[in-house]
PDB file of N, CA and C in Angstrom:
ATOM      1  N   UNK A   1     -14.587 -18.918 -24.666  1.00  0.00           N
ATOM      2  CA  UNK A   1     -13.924 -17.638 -24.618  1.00  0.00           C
ATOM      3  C   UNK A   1     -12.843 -17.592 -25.693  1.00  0.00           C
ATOM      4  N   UNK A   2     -12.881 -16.506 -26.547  1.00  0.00           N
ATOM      5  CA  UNK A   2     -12.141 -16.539 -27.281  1.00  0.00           C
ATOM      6  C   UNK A   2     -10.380 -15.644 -27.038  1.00  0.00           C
ATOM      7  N   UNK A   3      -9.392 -16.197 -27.427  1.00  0.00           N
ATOM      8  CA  UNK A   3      -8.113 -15.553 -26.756  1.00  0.00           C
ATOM      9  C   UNK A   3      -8.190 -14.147 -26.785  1.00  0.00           C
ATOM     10  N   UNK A   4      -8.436 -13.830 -27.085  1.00  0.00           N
ATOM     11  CA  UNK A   4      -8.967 -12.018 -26.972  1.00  0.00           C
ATOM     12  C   UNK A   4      -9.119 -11.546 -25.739  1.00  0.00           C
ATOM     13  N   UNK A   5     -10.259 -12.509 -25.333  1.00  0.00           N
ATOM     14  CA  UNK A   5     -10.890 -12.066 -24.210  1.00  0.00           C
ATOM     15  C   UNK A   5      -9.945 -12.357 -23.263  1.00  0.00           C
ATOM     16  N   UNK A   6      -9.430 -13.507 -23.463  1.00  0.00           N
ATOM     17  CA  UNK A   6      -8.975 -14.125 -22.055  1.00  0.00           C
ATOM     18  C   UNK A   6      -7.370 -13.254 -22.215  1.00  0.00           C
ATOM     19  N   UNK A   7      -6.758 -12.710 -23.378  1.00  0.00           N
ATOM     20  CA  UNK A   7      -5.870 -11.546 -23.437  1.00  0.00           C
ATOM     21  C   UNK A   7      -6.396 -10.146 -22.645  1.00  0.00           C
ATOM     22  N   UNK A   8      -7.664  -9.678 -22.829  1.00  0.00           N
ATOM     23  CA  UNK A   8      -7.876  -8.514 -21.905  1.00  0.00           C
ATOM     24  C   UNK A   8      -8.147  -8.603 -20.848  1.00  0.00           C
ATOM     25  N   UNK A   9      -8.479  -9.772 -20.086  1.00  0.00           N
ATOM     26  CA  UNK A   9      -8.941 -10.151 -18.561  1.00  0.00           C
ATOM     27  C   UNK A   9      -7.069 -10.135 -18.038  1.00  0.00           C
ATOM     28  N   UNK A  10      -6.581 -10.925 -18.576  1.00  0.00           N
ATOM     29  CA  UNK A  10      -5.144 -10.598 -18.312  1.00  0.00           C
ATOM     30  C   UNK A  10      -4.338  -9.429 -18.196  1.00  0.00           C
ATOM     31  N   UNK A  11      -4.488  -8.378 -19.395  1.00  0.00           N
ATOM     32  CA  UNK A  11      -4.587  -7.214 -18.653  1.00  0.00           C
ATOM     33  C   UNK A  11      -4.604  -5.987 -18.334  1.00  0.00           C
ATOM     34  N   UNK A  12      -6.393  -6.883 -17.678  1.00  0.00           N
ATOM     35  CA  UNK A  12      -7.324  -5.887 -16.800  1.00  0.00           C
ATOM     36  C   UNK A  12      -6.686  -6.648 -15.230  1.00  0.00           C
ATOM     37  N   UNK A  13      -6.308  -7.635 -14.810  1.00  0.00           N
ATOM     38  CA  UNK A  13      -6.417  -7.886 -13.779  1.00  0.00           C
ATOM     39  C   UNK A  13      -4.600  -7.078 -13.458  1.00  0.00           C
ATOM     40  N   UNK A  14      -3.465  -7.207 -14.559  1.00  0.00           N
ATOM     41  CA  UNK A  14      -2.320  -6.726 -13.890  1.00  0.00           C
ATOM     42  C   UNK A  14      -2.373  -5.375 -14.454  1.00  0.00           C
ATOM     43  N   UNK A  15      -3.087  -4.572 -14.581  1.00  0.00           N
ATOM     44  CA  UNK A  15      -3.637  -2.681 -15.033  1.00  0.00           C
ATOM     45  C   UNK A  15      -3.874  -2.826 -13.220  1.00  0.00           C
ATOM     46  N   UNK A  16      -5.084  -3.647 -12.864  1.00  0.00           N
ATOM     47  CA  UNK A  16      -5.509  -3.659 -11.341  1.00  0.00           C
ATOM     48  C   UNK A  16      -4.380  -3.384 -10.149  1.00  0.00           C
ATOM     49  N   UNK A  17      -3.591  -4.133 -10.414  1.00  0.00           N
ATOM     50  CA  UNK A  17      -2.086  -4.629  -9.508  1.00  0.00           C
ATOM     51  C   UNK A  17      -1.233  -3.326  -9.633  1.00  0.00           C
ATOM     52  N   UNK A  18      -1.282  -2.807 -10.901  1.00  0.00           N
ATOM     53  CA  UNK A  18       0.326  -2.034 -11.312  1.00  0.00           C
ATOM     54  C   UNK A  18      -0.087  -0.931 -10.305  1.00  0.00           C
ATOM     55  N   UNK A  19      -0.994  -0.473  -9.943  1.00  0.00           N
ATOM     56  CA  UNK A  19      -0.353   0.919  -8.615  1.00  0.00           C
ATOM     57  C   UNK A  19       0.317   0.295  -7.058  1.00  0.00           C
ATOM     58  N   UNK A  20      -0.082  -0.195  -6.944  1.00  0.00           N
ATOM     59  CA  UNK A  20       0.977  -1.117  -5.701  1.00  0.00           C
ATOM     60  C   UNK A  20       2.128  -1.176  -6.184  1.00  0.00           C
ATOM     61  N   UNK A  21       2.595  -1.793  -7.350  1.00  0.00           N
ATOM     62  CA  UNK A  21       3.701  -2.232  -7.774  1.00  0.00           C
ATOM     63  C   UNK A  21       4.157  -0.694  -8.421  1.00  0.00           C
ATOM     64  N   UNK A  22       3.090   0.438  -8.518  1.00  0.00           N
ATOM     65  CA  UNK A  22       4.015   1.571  -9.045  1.00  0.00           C
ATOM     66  C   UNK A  22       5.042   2.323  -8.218  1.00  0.00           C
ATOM     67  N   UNK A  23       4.245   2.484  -6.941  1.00  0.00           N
ATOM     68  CA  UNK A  23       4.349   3.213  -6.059  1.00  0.00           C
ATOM     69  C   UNK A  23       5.949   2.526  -5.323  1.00  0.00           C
ATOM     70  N   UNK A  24       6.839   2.998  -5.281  1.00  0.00           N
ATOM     71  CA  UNK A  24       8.654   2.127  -4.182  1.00  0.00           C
ATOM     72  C   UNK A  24       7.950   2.106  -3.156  1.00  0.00           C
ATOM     73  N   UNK A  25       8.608   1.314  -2.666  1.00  0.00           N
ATOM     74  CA  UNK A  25       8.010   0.841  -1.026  1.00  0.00           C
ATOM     75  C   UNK A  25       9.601   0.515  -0.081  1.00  0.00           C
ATOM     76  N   UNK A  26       9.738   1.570   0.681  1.00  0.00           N
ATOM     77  CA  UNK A  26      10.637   1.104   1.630  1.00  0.00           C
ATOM     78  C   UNK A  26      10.391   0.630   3.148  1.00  0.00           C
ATOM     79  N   UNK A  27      11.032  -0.169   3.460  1.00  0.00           N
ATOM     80  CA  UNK A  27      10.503  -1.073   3.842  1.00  0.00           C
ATOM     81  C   UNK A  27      10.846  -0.320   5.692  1.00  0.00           C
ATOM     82  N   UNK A  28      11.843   0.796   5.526  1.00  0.00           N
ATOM     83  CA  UNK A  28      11.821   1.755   6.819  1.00  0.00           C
ATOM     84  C   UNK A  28      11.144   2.829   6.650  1.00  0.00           C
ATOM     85  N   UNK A  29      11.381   3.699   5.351  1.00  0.00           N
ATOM     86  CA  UNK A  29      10.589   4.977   5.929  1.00  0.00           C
ATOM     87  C   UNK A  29       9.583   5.038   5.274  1.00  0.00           C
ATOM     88  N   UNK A  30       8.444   3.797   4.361  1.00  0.00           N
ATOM     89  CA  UNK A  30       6.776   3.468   4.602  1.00  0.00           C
ATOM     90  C   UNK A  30       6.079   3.614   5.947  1.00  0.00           C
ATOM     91  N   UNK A  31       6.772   2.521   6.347  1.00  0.00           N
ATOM     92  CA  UNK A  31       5.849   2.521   7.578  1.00  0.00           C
ATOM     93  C   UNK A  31       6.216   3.814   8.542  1.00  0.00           C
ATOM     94  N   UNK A  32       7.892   4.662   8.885  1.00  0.00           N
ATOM     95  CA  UNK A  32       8.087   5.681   9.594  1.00  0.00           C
ATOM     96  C   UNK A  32       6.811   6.641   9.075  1.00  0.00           C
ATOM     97  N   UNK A  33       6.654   6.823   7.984  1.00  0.00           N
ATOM     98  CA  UNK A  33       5.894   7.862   7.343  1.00  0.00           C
ATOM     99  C   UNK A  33       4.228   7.618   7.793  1.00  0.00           C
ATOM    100  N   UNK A  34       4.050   6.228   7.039  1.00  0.00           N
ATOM    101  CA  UNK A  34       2.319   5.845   7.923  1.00  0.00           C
ATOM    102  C   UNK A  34       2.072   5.915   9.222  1.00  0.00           C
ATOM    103  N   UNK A  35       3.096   5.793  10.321  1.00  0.00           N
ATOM    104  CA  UNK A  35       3.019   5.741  11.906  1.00  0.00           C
ATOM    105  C   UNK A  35       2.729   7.475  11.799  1.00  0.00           C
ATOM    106  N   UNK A  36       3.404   8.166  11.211  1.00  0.00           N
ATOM    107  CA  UNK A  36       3.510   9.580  11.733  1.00  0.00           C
ATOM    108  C   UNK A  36       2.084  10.004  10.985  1.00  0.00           C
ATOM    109  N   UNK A  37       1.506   9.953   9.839  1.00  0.00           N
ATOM    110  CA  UNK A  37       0.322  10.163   9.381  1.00  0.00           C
ATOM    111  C   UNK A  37      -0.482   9.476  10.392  1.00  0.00           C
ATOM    112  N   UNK A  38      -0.865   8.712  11.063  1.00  0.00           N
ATOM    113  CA  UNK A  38      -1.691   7.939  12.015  1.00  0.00           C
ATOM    114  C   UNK A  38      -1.694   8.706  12.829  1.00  0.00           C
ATOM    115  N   UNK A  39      -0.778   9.450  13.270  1.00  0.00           N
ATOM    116  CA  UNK A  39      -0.936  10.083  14.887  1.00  0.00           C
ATOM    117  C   UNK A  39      -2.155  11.249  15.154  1.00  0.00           C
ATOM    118  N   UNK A  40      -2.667  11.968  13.560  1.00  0.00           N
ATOM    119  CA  UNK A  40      -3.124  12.611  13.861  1.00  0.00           C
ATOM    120  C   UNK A  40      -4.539  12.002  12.800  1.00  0.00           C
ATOM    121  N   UNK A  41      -5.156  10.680  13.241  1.00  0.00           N
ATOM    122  CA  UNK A  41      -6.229  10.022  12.286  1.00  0.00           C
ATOM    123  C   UNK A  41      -7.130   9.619  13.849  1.00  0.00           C
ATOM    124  N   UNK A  42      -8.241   9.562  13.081  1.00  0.00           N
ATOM    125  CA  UNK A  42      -9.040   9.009  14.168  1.00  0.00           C
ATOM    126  C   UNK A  42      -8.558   7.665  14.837  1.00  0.00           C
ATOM    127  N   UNK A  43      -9.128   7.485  16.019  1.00  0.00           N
ATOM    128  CA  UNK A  43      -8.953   6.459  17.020  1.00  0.00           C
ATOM    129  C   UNK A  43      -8.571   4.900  16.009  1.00  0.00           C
ATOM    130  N   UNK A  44      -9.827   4.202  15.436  1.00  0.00           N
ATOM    131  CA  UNK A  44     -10.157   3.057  14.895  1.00  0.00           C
ATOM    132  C   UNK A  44      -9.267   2.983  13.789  1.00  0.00           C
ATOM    133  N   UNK A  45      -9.548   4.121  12.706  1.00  0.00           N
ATOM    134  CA  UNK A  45      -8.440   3.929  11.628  1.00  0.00           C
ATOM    135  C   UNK A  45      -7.018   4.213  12.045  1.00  0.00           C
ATOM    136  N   UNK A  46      -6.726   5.285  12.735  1.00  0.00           N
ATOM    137  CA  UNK A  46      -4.948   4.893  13.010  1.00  0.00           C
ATOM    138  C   UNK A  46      -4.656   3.479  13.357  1.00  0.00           C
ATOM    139  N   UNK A  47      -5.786   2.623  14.409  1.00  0.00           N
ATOM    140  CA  UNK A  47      -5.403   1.212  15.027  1.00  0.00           C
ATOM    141  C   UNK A  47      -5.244   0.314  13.677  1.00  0.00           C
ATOM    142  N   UNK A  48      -6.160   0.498  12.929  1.00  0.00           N
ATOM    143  CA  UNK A  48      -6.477  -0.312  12.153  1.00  0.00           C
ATOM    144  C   UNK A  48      -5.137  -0.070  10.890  1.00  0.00           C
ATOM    145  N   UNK A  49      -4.299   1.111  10.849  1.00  0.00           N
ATOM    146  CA  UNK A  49      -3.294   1.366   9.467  1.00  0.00           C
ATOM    147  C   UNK A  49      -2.481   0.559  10.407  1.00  0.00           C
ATOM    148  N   UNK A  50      -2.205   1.044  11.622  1.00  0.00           N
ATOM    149  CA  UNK A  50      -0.937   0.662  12.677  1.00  0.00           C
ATOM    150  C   UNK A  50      -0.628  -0.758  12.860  1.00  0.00           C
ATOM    151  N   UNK A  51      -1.873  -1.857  12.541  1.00  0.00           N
ATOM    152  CA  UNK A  51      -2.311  -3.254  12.079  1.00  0.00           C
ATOM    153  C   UNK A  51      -1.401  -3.486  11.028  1.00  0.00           C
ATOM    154  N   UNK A  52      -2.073  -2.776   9.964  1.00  0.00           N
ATOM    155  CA  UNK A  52      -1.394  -3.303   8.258  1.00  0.00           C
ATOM    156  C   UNK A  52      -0.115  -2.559   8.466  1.00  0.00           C
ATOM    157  N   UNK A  53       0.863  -2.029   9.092  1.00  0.00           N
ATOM    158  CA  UNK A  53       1.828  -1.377   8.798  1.00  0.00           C
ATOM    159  C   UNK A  53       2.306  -2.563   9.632  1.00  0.00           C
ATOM    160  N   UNK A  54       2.332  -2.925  10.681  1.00  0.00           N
ATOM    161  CA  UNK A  54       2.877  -4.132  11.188  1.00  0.00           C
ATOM    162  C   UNK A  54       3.238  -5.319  10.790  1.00  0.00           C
ATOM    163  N   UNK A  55       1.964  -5.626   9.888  1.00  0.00           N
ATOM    164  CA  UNK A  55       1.909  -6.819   8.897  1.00  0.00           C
ATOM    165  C   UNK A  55       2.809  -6.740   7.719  1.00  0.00           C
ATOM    166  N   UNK A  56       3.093  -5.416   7.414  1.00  0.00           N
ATOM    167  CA  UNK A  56       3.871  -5.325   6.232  1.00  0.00           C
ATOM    168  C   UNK A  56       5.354  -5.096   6.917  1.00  0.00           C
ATOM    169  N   UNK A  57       5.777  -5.148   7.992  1.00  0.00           N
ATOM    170  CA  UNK A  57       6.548  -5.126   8.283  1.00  0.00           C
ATOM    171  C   UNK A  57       7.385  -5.871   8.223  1.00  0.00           C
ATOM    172  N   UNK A  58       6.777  -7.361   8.552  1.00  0.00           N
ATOM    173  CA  UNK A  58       6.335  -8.713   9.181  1.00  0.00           C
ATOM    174  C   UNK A  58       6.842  -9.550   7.561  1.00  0.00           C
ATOM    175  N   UNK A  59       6.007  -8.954   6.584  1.00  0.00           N
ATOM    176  CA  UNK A  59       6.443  -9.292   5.148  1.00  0.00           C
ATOM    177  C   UNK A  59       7.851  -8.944   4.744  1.00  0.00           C
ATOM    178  N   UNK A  60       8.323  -7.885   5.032  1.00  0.00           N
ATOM    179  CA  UNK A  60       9.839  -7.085   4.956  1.00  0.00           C
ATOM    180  C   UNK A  60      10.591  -7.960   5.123  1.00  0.00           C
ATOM    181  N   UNK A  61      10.533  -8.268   7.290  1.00  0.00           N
ATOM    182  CA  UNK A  61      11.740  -8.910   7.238  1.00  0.00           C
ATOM    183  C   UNK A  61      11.595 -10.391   6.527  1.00  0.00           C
ATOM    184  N   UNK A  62      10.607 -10.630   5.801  1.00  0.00           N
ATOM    185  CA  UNK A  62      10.424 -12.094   4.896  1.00  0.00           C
ATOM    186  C   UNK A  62      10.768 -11.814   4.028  1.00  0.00           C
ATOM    187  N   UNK A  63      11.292 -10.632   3.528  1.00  0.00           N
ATOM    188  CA  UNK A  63      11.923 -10.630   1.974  1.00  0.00           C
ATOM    189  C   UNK A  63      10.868 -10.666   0.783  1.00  0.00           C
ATOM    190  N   UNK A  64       9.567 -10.166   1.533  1.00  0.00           N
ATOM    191  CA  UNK A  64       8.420  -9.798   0.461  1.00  0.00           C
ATOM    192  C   UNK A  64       7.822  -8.480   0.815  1.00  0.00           C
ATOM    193  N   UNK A  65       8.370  -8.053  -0.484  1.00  0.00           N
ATOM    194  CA  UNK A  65       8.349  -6.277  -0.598  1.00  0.00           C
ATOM    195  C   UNK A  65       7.149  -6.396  -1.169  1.00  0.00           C
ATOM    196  N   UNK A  66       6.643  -7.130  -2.187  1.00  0.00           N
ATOM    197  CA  UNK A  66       5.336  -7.085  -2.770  1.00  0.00           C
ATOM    198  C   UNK A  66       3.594  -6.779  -2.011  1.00  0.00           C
ATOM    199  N   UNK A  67       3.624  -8.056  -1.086  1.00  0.00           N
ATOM    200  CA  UNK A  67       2.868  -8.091  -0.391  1.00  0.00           C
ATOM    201  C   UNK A  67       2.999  -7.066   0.720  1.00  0.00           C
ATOM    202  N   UNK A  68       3.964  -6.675   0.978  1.00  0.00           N
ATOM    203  CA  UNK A  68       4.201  -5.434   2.401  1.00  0.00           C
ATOM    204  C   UNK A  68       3.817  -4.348   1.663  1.00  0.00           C
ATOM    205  N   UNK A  69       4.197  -3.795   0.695  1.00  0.00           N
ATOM    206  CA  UNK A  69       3.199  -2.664  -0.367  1.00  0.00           C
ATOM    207  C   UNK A  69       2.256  -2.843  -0.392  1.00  0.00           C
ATOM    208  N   UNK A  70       1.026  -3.988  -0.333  1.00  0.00           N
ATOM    209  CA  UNK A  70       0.064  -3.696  -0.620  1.00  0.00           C
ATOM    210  C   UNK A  70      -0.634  -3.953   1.181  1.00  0.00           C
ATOM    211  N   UNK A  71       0.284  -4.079   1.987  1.00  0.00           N
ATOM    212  CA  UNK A  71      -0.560  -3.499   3.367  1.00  0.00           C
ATOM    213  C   UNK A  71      -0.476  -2.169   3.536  1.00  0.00           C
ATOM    214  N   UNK A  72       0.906  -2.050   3.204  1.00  0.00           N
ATOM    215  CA  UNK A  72       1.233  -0.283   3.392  1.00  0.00           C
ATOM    216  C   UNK A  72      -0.037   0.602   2.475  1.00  0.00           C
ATOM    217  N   UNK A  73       0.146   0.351   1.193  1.00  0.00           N
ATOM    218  CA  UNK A  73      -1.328   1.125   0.063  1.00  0.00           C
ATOM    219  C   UNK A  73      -2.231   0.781   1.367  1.00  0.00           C
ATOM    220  N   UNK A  74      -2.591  -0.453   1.732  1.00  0.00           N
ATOM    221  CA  UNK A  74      -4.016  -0.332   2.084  1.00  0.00           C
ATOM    222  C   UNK A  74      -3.763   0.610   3.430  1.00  0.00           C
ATOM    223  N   UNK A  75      -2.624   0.827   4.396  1.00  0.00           N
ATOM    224  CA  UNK A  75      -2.994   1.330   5.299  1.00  0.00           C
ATOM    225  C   UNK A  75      -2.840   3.172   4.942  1.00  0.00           C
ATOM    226  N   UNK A  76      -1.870   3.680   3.859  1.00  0.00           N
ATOM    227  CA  UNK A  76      -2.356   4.439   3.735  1.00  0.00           C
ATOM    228  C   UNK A  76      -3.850   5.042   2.814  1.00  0.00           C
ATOM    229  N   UNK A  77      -4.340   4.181   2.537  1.00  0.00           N
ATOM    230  CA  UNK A  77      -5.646   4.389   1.908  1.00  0.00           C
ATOM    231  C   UNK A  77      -6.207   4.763   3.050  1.00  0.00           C
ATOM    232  N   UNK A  78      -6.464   3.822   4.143  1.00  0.00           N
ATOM    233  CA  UNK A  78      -7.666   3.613   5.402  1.00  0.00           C
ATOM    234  C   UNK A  78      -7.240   5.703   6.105  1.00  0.00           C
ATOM    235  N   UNK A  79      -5.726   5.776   5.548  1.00  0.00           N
ATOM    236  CA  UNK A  79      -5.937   7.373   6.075  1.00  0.00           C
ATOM    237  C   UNK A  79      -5.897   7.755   5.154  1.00  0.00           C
ATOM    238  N   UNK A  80      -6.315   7.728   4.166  1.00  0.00           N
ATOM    239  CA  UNK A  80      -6.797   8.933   3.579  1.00  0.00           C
ATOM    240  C   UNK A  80      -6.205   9.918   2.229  1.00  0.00           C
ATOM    241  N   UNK A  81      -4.750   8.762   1.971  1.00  0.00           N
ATOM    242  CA  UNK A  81      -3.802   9.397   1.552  1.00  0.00           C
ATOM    243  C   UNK A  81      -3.689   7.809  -0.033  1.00  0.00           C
ATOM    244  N   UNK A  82      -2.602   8.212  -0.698  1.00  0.00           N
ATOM    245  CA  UNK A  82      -2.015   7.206  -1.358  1.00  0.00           C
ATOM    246  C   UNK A  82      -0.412   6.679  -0.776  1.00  0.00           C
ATOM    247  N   UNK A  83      -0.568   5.488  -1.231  1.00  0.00           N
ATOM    248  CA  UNK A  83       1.040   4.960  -0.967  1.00  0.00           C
ATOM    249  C   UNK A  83       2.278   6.041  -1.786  1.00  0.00           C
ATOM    250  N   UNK A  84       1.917   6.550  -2.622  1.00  0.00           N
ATOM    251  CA  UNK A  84       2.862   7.108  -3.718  1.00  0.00           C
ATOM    252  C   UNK A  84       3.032   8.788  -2.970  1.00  0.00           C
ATOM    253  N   UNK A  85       1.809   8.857  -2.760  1.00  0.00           N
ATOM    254  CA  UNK A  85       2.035  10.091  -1.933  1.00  0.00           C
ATOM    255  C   UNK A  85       2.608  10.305  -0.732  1.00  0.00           C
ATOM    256  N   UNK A  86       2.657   9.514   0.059  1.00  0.00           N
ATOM    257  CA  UNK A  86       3.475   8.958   1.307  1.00  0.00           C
ATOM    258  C   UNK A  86       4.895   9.166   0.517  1.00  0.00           C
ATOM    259  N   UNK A  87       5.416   8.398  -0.140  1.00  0.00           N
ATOM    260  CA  UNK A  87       6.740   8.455  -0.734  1.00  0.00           C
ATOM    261  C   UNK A  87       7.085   9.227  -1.280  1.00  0.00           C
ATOM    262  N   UNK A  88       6.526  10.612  -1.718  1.00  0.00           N
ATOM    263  CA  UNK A  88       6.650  11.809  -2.273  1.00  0.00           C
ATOM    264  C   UNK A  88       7.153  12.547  -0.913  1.00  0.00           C
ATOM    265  N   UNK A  89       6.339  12.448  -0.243  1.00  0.00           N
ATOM    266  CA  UNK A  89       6.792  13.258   0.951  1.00  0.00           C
ATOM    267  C   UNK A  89       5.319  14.120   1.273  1.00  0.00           C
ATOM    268  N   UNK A  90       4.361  13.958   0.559  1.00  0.00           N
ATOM    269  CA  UNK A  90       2.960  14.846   0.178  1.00  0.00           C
ATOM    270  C   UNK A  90       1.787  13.942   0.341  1.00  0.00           C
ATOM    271  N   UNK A  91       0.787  14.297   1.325  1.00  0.00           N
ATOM    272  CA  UNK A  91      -0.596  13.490   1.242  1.00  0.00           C
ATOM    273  C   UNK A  91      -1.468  14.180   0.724  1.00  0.00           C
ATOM    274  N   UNK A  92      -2.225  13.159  -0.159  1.00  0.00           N
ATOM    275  CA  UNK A  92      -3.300  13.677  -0.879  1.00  0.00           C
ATOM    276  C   UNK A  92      -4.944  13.883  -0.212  1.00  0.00           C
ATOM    277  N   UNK A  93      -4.497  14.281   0.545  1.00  0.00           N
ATOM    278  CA  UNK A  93      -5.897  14.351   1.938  1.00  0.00           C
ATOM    279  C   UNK A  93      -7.030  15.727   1.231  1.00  0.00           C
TER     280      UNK A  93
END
């Protein structure tokens, strides 16, 4: 492999990462905001955001904002929305 390549795999993989890391993530009103989007999601996926919003909670009080963003993205993905849009105040449903 020539450094080129192994320069664009590098980054293609943190291009991959940077919307997690675009999107602020607070670490109270993420998840206030995903609990209240859940209430009105089907049965399985609200359980299932209400999961990763826990977990990222769980990361918070560990002092890892990184990894708690990317439960929060994933749990607002599973409804339907983006993390960034959550933090706007606006879902992209």
């Amino acid at each position: 492999m020539t450094v080129r390549a192994l320069i664009a795999i590098a980054v293609a993989t943190l291009a991959a990462a940077a919307p997690v890391t675009a999107a602020e993530v607070s670490c109270k009103q993420t998840p206030a905001a995903i609990r209240t989007l859940a209430q009105t999601a089907e049965g399985e996926q609200a359980a299932k955001a209400l999961k990763l919003v826990s977990t990222g909670e769980k990361l918070c009080a560990e002092d890892n904002r990184f990894e708690a963003g990317k439960k929060f993205a994933a749990a607002a993905k599973l409804l339907g929305t983006e993390l960034a849009a959550l933090n706007n105040g606006s879902t992209a449903q």
